[in-house]
C-alpha atoms as a PDB file:
ATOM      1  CA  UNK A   1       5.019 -38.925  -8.599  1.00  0.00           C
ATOM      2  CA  UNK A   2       4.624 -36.661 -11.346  1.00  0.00           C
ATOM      3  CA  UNK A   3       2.682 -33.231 -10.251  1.00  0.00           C
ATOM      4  CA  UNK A   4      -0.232 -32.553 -11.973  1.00  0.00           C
ATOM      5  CA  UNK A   5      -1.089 -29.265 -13.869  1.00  0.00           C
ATOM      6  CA  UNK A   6      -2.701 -26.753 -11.676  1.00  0.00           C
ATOM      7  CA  UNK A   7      -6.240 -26.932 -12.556  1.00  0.00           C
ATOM      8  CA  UNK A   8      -8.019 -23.694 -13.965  1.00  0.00           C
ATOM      9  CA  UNK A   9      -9.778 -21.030 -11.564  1.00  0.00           C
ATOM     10  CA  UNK A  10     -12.922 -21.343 -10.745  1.00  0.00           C
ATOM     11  CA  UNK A  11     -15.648 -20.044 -13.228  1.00  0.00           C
ATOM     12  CA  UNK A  12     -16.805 -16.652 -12.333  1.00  0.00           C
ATOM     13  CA  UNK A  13     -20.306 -15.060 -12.614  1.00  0.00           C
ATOM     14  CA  UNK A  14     -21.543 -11.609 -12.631  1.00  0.00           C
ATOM     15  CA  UNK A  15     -22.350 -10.670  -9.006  1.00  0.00           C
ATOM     16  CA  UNK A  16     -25.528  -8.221  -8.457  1.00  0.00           C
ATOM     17  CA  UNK A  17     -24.906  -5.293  -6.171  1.00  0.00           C
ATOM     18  CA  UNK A  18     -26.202  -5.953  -3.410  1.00  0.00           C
ATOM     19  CA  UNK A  19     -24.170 -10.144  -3.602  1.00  0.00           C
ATOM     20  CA  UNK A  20     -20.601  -8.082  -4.755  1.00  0.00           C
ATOM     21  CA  UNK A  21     -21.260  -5.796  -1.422  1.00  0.00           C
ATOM     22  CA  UNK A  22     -22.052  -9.039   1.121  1.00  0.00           C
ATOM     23  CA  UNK A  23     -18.700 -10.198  -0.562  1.00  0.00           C
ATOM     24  CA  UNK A  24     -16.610  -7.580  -0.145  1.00  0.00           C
ATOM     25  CA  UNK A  25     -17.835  -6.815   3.484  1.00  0.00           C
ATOM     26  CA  UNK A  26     -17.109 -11.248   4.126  1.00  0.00           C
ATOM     27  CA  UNK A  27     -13.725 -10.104   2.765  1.00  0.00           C
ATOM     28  CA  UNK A  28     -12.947  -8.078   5.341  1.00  0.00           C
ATOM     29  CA  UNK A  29     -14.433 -10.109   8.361  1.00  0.00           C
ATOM     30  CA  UNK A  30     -12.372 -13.299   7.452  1.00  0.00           C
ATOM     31  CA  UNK A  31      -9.545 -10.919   6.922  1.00  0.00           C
ATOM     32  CA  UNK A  32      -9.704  -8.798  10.233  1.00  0.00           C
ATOM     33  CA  UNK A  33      -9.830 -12.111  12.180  1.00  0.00           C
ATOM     34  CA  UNK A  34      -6.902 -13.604  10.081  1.00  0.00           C
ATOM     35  CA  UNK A  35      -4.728 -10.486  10.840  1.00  0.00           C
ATOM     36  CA  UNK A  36      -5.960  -8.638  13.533  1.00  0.00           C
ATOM     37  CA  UNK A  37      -2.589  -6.985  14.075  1.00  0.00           C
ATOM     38  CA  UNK A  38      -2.504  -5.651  10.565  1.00  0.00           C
ATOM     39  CA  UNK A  39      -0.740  -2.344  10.436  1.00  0.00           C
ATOM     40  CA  UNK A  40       1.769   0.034   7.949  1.00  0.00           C
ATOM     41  CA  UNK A  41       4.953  -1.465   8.135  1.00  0.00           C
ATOM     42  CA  UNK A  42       6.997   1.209   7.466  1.00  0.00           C
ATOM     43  CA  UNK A  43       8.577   2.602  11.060  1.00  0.00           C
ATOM     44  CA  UNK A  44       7.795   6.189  11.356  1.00  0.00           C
ATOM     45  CA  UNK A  45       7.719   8.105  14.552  1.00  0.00           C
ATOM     46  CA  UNK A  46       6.120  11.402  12.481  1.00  0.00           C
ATOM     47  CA  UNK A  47       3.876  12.465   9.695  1.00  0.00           C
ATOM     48  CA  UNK A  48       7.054  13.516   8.147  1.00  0.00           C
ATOM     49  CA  UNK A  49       8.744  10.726   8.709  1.00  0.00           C
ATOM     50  CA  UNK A  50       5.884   8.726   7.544  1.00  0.00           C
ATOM     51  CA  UNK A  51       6.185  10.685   3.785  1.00  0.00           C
ATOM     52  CA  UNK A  52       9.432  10.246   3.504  1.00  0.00           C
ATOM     53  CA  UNK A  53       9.459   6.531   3.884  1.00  0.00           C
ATOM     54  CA  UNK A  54       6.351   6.318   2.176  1.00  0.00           C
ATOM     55  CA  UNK A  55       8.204   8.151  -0.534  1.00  0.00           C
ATOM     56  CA  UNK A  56      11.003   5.472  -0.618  1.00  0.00           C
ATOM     57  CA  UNK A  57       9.071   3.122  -0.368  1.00  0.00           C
ATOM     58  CA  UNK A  58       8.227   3.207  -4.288  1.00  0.00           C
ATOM     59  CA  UNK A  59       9.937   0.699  -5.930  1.00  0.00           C
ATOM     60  CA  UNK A  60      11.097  -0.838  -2.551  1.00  0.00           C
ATOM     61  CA  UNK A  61      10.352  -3.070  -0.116  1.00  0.00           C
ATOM     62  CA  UNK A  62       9.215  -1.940   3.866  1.00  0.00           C
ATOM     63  CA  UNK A  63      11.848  -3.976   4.839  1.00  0.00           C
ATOM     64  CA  UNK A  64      14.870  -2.115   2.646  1.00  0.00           C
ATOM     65  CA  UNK A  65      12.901   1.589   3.483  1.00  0.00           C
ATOM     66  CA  UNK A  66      13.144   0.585   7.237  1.00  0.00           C
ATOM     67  CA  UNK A  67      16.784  -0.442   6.943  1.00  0.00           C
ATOM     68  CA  UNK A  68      17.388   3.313   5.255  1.00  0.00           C
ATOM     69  CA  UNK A  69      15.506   5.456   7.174  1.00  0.00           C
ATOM     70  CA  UNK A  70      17.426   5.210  11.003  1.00  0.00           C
ATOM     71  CA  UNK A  71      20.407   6.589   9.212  1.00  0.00           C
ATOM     72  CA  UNK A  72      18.107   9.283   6.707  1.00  0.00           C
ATOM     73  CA  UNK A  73      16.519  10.610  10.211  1.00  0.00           C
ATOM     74  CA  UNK A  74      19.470  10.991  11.904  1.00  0.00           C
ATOM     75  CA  UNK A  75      21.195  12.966   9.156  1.00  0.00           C
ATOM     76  CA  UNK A  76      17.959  14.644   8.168  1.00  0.00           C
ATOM     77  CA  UNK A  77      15.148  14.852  11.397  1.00  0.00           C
ATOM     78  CA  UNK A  78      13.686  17.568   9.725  1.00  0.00           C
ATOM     79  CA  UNK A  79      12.367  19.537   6.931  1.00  0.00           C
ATOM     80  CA  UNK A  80      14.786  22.354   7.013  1.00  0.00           C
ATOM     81  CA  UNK A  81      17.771  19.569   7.303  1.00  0.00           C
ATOM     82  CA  UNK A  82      16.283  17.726   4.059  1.00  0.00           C
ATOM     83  CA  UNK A  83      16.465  20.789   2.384  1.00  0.00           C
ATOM     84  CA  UNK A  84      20.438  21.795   3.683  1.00  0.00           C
ATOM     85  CA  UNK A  85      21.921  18.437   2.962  1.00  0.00           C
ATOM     86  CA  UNK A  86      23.618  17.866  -0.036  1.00  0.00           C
ATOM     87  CA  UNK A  87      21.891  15.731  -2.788  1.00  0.00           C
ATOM     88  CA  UNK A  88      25.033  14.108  -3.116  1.00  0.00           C
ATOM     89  CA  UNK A  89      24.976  12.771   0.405  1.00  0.00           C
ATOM     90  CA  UNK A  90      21.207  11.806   0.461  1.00  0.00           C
ATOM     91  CA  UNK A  91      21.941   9.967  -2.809  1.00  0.00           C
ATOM     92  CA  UNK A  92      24.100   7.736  -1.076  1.00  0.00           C
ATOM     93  CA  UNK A  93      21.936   7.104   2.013  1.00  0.00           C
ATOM     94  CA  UNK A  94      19.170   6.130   0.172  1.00  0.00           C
ATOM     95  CA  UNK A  95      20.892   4.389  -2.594  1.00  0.00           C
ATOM     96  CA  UNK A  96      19.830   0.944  -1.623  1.00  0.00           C
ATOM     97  CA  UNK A  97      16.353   2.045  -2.416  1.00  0.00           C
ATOM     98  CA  UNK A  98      16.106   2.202  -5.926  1.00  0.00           C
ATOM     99  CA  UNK A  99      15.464   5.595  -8.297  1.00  0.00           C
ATOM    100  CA  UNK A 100      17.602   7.324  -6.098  1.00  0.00           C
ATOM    101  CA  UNK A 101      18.299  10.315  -8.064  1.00  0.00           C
ATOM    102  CA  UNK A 102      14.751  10.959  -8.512  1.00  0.00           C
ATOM    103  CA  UNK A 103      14.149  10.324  -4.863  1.00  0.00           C
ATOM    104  CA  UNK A 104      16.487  12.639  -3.544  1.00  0.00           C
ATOM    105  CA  UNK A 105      14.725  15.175  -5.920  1.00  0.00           C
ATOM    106  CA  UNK A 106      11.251  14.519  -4.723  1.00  0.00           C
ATOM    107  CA  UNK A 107      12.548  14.697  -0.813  1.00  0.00           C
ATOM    108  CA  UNK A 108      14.100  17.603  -1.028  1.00  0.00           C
ATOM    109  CA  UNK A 109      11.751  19.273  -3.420  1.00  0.00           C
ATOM    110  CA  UNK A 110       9.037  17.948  -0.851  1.00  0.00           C
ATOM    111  CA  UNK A 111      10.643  19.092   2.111  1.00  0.00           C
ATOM    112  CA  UNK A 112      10.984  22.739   0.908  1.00  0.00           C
ATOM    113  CA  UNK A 113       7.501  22.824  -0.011  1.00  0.00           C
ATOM    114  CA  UNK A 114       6.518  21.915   3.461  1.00  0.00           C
ATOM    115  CA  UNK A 115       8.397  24.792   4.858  1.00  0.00           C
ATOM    116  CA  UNK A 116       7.217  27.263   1.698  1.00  0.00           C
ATOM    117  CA  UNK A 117       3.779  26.414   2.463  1.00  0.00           C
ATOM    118  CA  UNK A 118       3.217  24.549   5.998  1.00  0.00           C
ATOM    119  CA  UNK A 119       5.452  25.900   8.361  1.00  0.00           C
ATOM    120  CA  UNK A 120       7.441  22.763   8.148  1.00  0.00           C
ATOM    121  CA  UNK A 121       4.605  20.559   9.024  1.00  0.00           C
ATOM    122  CA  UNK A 122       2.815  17.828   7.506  1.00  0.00           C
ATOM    123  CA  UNK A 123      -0.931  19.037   5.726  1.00  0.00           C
ATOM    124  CA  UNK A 124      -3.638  16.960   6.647  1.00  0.00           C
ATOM    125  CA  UNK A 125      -5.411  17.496   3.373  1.00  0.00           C
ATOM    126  CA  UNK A 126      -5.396  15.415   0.266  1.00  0.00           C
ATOM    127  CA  UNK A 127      -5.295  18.800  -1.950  1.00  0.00           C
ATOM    128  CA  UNK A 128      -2.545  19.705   0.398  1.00  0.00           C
ATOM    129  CA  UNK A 129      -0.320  16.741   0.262  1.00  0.00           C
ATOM    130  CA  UNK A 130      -0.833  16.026  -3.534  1.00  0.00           C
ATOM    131  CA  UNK A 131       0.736  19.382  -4.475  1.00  0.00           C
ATOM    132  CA  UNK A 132       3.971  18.501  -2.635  1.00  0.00           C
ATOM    133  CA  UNK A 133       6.660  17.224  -4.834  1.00  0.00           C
ATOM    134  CA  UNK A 134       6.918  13.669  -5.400  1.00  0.00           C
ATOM    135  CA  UNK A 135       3.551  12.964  -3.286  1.00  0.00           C
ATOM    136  CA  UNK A 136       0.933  11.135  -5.191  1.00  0.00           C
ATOM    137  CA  UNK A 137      -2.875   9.981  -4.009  1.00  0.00           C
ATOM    138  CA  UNK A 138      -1.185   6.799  -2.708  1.00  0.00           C
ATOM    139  CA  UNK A 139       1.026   8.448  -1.025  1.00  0.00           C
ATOM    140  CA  UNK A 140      -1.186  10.849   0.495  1.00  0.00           C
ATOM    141  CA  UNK A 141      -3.467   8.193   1.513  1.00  0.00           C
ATOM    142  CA  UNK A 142      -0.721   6.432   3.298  1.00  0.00           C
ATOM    143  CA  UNK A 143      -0.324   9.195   5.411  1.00  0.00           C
ATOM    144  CA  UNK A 144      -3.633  10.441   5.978  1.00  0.00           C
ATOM    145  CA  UNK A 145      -4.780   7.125   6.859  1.00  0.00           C
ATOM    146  CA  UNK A 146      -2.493   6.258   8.972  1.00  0.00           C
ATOM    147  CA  UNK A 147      -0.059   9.538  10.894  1.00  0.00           C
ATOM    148  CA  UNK A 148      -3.412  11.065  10.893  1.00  0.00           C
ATOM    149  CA  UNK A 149      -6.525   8.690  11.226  1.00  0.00           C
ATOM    150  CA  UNK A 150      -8.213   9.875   8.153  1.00  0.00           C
ATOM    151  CA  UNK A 151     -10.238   7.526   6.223  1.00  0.00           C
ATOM    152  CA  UNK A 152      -9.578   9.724   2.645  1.00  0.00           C
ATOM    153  CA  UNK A 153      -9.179   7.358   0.399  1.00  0.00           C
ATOM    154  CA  UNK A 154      -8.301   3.572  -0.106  1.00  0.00           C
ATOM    155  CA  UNK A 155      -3.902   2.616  -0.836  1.00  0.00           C
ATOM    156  CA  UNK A 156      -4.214   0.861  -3.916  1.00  0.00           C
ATOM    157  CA  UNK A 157      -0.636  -0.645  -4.227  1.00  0.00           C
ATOM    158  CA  UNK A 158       0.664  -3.706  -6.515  1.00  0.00           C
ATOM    159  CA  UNK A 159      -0.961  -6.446  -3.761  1.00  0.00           C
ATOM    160  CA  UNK A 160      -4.338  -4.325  -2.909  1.00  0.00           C
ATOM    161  CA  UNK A 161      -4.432  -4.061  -6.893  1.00  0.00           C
ATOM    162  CA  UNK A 162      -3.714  -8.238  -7.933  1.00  0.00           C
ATOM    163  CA  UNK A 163      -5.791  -9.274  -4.735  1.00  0.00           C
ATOM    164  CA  UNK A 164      -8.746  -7.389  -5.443  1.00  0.00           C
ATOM    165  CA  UNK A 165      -8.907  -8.765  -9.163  1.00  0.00           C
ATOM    166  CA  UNK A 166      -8.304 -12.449  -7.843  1.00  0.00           C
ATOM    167  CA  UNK A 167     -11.142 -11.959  -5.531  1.00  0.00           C
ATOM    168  CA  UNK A 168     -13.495 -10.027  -7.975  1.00  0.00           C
ATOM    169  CA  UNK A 169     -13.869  -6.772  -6.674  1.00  0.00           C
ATOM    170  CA  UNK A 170     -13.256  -5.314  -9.211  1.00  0.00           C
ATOM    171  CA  UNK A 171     -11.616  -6.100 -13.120  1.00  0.00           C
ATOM    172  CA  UNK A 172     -10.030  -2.515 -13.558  1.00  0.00           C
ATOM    173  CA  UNK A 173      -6.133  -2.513 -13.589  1.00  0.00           C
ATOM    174  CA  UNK A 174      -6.199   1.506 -13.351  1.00  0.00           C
ATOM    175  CA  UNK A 175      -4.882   1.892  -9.410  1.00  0.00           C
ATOM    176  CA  UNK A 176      -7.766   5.413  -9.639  1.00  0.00           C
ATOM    177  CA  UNK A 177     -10.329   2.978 -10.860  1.00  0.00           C
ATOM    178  CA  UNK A 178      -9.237   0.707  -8.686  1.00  0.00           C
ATOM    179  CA  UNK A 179      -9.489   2.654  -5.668  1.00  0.00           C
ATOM    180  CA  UNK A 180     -13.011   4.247  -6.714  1.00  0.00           C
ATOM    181  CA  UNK A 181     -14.616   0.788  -7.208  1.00  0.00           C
ATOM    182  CA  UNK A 182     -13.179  -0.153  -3.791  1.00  0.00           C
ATOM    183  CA  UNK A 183     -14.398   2.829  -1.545  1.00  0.00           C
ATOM    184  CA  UNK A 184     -17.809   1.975  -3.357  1.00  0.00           C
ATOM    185  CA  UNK A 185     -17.623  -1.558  -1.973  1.00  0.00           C
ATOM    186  CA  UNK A 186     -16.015  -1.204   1.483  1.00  0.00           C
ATOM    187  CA  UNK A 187     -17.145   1.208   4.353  1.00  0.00           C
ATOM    188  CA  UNK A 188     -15.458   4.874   4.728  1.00  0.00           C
ATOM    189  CA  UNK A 189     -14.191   3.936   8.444  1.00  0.00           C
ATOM    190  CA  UNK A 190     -12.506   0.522   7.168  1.00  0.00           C
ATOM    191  CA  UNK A 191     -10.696   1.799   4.347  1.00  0.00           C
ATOM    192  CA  UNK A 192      -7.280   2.525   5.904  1.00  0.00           C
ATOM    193  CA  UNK A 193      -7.591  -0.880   7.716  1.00  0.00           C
ATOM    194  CA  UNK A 194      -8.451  -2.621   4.393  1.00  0.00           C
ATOM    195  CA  UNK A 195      -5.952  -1.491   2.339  1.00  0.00           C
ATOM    196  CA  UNK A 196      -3.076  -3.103   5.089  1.00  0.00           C
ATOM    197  CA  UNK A 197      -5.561  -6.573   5.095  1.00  0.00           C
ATOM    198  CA  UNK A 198      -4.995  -6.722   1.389  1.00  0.00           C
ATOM    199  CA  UNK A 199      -1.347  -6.232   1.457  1.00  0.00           C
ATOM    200  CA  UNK A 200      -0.562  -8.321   4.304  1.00  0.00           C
ATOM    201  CA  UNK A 201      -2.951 -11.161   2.816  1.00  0.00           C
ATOM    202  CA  UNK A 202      -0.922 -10.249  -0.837  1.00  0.00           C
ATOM    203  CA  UNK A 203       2.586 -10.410   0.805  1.00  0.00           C
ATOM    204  CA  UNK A 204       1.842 -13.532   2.949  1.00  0.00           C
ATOM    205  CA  UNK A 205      -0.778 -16.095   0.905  1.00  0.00           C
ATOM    206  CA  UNK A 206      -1.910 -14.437  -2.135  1.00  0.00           C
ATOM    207  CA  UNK A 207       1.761 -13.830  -3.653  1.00  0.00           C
ATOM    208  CA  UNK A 208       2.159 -13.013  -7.263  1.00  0.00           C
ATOM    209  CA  UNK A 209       3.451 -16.541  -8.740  1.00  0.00           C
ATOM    210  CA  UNK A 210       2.062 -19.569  -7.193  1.00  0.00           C
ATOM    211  CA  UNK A 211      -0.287 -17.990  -4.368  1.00  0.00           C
ATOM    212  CA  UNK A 212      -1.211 -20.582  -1.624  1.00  0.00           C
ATOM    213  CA  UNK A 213      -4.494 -20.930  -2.059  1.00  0.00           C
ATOM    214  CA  UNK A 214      -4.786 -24.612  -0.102  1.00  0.00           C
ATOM    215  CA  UNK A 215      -3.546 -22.286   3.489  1.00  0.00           C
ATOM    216  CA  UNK A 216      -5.966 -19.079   2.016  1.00  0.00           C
ATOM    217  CA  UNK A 217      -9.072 -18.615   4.387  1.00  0.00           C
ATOM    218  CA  UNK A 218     -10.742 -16.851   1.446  1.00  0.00           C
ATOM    219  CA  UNK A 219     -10.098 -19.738  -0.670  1.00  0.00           C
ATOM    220  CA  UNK A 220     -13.843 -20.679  -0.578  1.00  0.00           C
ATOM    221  CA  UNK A 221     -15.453 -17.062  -2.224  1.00  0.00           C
ATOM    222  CA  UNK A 222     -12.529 -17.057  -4.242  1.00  0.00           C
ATOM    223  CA  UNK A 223     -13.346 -17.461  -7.745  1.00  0.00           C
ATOM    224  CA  UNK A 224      -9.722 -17.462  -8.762  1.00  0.00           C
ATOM    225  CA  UNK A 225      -8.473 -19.795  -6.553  1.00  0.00           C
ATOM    226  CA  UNK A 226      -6.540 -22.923  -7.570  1.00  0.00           C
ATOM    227  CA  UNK A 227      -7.737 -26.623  -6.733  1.00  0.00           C
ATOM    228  CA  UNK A 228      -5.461 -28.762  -8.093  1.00  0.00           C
ATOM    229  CA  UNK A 229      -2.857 -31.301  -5.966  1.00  0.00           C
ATOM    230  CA  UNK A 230       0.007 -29.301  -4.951  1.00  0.00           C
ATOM    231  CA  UNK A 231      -1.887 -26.676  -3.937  1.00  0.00           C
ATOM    232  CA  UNK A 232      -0.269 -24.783  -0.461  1.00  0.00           C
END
């Protein structure tokens, strides 16, 4: 049997306030209860292990950083080491990664402005982290979110950023837009946790070509979603 054409999304309409809020906050409760184990899956024992994975982790998948960074942490547990080994050798541990070269710059040139500045330790500041080398507000909201428990901001990744215009949160492609129209729409205490909802539910159901809208438990308040025969 031939398979039909998949049929086009759902007609949208302009949401008030008040209906785009009770649909962003449904968003979340269907979400929470579909993954209620949804964490950062990049392994980190440490802040600063944290942003350095987070840092390879551009580019990369958590699986490839977490198959890296065993082998990066024994060579380099700290700061100081980061800073001492050769660029030559942490080009070749982290090779696998992608960008290396520019990697190894940012790590190093992060690592020496954590001892510079910090001590050697981790800031717990956005202005702090976003003046180290290589760190960006994603970054820093990786980290603050989740080494330290601070709600500072909301990741806004390549899955927050396609799931959130499927769902009509927002229609801005800017990841800074992005973000600010999100932390409008979700509460300041869910923000770390809603971020890792959005990329689990982008990694697992809501994929980039063909998402599987039939299995998607949003698939109702979806105004993208897909209806035709086929469907998963």
């Amino acid at each position: 049997m031939k398979r039909q054409p998949a049929a086009s999304p759902a007609p949208r309409r302009r949401r008030s306030a008040a209906d785009l809020l009770e649909h962003a906050h449904e968003i979340v409760r269907r979400l929470r209860k579909e993954y209620p184990n949804a964490h950062c899956e990049l392994d980190f024992k440490s802040p600063f292990q944290l942003l350095v994975a987070t840092i390879l982790s551009a580019q990369c998948t958590d699986k490839r950083v977490n198959m890296v960074t065993p082998g990066l942490f024994a060579t380099c547990p700290t700061p100081k080491k980061m800073v001492e080994a050769s660029p030559e050798d942490l080009e070749e541990i982290i090779k696998s990664t992608g960008f290396f070269r520019a990697k190894t710059k940012s790590l190093q040139g992060m690592s020496s402005g954590l001892l510079e500045q910090h001590g050697g330790k981790v800031p717990d500041t956005m202005d702090d982290l976003v003046a180290l080398r290589g760190v960006g507000r994603k970054t820093a909201n990786v980290v603050l979110g989740n080494a330290f428990g601070k709600d500072e901001g909301i990741v806004v990744d390549t899955h927050v950023g396609r799931v959130s215009v499927r769902l009509a949160l927002t229609n801005e492609t800017d990841p800074v837009r992005v973000e600010e129209k999100l932390m409008a729409l979700v509460p300041r205490p869910d923000w770390t946790i809603f971020s890792h909802l959005l990329i689990f539910h982008g990694r697992r159901v809501c994929v980039a070509r063909l998402p599987k809208c039939g299995v998607c438990v949003l698939n109702d308040i979806c105004p993208s979603r897909r209806t035709a025969i086929g469907d998963r």
